[in-house]
N, C-alpha and C. Protein backbone atom coordinates (compact mmCIF):
# COMPACT_ATOMS: atom_id res chain seq x y z
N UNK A 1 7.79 -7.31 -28.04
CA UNK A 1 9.03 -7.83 -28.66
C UNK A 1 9.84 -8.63 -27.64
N UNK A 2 9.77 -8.47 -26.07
CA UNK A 2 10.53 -8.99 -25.82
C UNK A 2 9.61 -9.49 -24.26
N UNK A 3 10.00 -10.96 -24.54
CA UNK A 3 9.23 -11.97 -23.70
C UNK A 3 9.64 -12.06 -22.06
N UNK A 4 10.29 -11.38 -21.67
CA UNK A 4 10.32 -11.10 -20.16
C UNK A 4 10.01 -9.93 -20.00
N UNK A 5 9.57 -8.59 -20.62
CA UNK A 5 8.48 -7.51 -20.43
C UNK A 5 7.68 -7.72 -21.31
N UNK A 6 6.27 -8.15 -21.26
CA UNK A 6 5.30 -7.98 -22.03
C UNK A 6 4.55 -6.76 -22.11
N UNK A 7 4.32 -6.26 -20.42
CA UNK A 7 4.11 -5.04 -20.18
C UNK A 7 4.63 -3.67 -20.92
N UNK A 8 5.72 -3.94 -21.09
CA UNK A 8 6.25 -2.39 -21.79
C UNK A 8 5.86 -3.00 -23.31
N UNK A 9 5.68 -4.33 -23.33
CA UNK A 9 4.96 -4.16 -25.25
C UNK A 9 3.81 -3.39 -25.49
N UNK A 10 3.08 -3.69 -24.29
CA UNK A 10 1.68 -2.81 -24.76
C UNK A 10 1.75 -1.47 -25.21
N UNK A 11 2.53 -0.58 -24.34
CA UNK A 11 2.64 0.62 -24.98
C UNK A 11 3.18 1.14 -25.74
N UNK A 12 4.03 0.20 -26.18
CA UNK A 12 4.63 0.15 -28.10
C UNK A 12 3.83 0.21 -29.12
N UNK A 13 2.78 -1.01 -28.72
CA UNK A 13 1.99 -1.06 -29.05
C UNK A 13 0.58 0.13 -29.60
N UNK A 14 0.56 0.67 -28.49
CA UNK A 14 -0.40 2.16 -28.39
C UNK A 14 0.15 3.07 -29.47
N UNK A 15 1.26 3.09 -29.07
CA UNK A 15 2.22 4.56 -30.02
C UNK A 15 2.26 3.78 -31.81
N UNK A 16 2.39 2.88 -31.79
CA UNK A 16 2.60 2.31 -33.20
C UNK A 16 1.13 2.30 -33.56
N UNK A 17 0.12 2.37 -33.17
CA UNK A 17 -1.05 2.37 -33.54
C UNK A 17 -1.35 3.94 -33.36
């Protein structure tokens, strides 16, 4: 969601999946 951490998207990512 937010384009200066991409890194912490991934594990949003994980948990939402």
């Amino acid at each position: 969601m937010l384009p200066g951490k991409p890194r912490r998207n991934l594990r949003f990512r994980s948990l939402r999946l």
